[in-house]
C-alpha atoms as a PDB file:
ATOM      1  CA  UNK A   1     101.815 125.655  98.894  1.00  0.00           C
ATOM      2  CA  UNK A   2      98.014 126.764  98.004  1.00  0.00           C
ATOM      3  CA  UNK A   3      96.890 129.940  96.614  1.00  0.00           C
ATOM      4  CA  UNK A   4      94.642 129.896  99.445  1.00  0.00           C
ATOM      5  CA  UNK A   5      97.500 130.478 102.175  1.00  0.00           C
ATOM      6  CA  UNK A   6     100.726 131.233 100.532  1.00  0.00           C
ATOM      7  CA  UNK A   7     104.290 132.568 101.453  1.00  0.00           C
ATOM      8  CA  UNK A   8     104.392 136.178 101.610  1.00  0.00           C
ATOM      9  CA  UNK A   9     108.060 137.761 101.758  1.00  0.00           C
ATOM     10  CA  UNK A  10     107.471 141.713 102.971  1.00  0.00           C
ATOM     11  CA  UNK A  11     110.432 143.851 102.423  1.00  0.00           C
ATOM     12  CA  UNK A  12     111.071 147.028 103.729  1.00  0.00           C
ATOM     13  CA  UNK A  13     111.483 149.330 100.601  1.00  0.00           C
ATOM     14  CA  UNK A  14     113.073 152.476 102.902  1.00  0.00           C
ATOM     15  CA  UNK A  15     116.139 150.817 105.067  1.00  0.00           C
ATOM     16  CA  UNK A  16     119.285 152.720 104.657  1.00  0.00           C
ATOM     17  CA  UNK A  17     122.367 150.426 106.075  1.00  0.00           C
ATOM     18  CA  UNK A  18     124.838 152.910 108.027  1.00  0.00           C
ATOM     19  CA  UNK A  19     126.767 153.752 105.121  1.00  0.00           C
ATOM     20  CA  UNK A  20     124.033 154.577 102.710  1.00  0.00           C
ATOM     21  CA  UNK A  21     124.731 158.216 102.858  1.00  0.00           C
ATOM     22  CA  UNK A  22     128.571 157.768 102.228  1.00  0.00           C
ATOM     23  CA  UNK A  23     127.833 155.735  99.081  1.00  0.00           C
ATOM     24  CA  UNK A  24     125.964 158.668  97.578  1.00  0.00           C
ATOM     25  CA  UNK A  25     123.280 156.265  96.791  1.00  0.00           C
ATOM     26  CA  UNK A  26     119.713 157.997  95.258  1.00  0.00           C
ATOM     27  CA  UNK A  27     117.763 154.540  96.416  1.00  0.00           C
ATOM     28  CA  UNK A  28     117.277 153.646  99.334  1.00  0.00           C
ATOM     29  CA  UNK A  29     119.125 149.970 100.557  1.00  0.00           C
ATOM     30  CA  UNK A  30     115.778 148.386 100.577  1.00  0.00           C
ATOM     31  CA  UNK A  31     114.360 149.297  97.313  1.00  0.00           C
ATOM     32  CA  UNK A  32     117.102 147.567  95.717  1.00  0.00           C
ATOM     33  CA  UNK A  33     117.119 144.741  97.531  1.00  0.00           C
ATOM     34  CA  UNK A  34     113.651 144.488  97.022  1.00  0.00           C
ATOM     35  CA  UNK A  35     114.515 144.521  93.444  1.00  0.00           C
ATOM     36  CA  UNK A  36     116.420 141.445  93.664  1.00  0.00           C
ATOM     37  CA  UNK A  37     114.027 139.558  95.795  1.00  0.00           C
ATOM     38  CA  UNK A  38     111.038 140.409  93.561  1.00  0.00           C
ATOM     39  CA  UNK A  39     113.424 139.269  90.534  1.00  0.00           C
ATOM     40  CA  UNK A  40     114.226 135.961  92.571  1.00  0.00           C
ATOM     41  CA  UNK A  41     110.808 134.983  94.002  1.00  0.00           C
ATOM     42  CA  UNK A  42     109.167 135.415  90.037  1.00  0.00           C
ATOM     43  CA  UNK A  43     107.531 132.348  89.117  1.00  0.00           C
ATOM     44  CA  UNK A  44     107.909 130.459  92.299  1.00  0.00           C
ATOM     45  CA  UNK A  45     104.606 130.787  94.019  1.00  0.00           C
ATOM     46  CA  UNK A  46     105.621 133.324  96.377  1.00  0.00           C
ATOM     47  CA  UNK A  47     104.282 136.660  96.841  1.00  0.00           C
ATOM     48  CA  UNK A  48     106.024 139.829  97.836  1.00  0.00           C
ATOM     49  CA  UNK A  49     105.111 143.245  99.089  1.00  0.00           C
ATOM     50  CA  UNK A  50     106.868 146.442  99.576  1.00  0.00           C
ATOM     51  CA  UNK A  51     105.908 148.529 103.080  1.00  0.00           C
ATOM     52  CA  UNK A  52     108.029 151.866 104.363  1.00  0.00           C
ATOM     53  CA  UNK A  53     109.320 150.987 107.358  1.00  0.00           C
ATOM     54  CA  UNK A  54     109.295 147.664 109.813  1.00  0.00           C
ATOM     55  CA  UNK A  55     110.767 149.876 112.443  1.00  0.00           C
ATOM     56  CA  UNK A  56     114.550 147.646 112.446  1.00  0.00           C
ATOM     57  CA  UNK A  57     116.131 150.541 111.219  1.00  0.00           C
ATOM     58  CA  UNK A  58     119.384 149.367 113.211  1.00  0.00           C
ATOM     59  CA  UNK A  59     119.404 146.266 111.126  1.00  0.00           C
ATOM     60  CA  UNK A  60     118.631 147.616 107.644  1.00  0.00           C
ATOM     61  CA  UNK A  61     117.424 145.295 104.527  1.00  0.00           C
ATOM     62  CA  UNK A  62     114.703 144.105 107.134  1.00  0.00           C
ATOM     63  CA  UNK A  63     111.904 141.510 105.482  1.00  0.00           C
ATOM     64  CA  UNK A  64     109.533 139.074 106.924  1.00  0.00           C
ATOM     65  CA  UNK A  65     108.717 135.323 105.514  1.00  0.00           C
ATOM     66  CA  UNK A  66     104.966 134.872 106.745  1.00  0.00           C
ATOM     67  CA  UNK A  67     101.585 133.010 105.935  1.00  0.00           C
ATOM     68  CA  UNK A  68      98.264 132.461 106.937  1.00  0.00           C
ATOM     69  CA  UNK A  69      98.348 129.964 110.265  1.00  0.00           C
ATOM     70  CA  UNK A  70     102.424 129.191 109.522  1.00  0.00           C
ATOM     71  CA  UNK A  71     104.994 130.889 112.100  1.00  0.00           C
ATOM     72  CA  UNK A  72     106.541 133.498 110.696  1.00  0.00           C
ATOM     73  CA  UNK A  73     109.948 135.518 110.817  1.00  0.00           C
ATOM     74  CA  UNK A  74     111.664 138.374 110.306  1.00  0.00           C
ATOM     75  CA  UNK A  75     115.114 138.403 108.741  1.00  0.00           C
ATOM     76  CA  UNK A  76     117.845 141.563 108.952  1.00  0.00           C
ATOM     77  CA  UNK A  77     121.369 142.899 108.562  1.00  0.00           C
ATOM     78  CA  UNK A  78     121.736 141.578 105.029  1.00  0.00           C
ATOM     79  CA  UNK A  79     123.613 143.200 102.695  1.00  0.00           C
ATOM     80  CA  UNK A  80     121.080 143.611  99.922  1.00  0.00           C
ATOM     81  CA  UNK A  81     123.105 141.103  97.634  1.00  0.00           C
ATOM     82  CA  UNK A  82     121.648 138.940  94.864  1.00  0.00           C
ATOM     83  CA  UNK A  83     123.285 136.024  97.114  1.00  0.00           C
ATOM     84  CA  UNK A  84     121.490 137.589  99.809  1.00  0.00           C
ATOM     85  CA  UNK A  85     118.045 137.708  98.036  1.00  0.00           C
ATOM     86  CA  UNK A  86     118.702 133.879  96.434  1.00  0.00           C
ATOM     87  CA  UNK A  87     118.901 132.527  99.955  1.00  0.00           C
ATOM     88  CA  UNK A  88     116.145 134.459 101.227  1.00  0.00           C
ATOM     89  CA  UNK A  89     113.602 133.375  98.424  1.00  0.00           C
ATOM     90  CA  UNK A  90     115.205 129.824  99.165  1.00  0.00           C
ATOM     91  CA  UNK A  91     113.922 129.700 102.872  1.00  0.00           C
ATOM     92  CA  UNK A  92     110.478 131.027 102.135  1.00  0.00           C
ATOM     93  CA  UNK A  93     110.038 128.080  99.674  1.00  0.00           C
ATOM     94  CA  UNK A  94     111.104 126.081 102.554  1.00  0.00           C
ATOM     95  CA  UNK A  95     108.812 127.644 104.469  1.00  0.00           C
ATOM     96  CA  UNK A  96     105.718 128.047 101.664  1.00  0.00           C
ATOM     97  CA  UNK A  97     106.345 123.481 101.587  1.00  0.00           C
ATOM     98  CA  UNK A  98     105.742 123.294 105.399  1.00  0.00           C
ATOM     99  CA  UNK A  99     102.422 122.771 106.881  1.00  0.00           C
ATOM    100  CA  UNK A 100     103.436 124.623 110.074  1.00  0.00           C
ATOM    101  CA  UNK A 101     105.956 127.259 108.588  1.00  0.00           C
ATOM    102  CA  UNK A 102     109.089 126.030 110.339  1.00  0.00           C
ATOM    103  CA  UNK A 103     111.824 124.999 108.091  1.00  0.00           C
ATOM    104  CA  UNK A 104     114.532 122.588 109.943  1.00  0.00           C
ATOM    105  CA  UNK A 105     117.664 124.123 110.566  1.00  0.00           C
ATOM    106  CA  UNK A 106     119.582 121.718 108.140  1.00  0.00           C
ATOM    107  CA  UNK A 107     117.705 123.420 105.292  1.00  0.00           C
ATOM    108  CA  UNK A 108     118.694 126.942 105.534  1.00  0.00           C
ATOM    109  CA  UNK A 109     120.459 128.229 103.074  1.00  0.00           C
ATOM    110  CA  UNK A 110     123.525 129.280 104.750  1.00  0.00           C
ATOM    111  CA  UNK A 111     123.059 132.933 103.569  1.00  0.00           C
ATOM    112  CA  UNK A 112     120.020 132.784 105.719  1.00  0.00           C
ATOM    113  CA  UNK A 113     122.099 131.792 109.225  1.00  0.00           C
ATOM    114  CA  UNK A 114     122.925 134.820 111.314  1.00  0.00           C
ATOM    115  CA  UNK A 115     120.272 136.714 110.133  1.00  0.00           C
ATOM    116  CA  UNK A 116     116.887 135.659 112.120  1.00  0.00           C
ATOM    117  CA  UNK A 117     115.468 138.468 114.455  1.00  0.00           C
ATOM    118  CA  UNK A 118     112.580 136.875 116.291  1.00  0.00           C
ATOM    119  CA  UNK A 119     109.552 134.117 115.193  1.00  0.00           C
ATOM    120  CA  UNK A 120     105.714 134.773 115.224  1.00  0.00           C
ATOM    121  CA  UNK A 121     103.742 132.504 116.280  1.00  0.00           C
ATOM    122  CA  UNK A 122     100.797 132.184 114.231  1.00  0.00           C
ATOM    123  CA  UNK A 123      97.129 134.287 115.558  1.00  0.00           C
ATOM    124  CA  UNK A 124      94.912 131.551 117.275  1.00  0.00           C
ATOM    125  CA  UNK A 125      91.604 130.384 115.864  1.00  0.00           C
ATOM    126  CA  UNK A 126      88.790 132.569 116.279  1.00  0.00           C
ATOM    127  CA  UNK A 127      87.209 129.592 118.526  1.00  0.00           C
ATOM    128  CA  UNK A 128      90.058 129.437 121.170  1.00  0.00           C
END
């Protein structure tokens, strides 16, 4: 990975999973597991960011592994776990060490499976 075009994980900081209100929870679902993934990605290159809503409120703990001319994906229905955020920061190394973005499915951290909600294809060049 360059500084020039690197692996940016964007987390949504306001999901609430269904039972958020029953918990009696003060934070939202997504600003802790924001938490986590900002703890796990420290020192590895990657770079987060924290937006209010990516509109899959249905899914909560919503984030998306992108970068500059790479595909990129988003990611839901986790459970805001530090397993969860481990495997999360795993595949956007994965995907930060590919020239395209795509990570083979072998590599996936298992904690990753089950959780991909669509793929975006990188923006053409300006000249096609």
């Amino acid at each position: 990975m360059t500084d020039l075009t690197p692996t940016w994980i964007t987390i949504c900081d306001s999901c609430k999973r269904t039972d958020w209100a029953e918990r009696g929870s003060e934070r939202s679902d997504g600003e802790a597991f924001a938490d986590l993934i900002e703890a796990q990605a420290k020192d590895t290159g990657l770079r987060t960011r924290r937006v209010s809503c990516t509109m899959g409120c249905e899914r909560a703990c919503n984030v998306i592994v992108q970068g500059a001319g790479k595909i990129g994906y988003s990611l839901g229905r986790f459970d805001g776990t530090v397993d969860d955020a481990t495997a999360l920061v795993d595949f956007a190394q994965g995907h930060a060490g590919s020239p395209t973005g795509q990570v083979p499915f072998r590599e996936w951290p298992q904690g990753v499976k089950g959780h991909f909600v669509s793929r975006h294809m990188p923006l053409p060049e300006a000249a096609e």
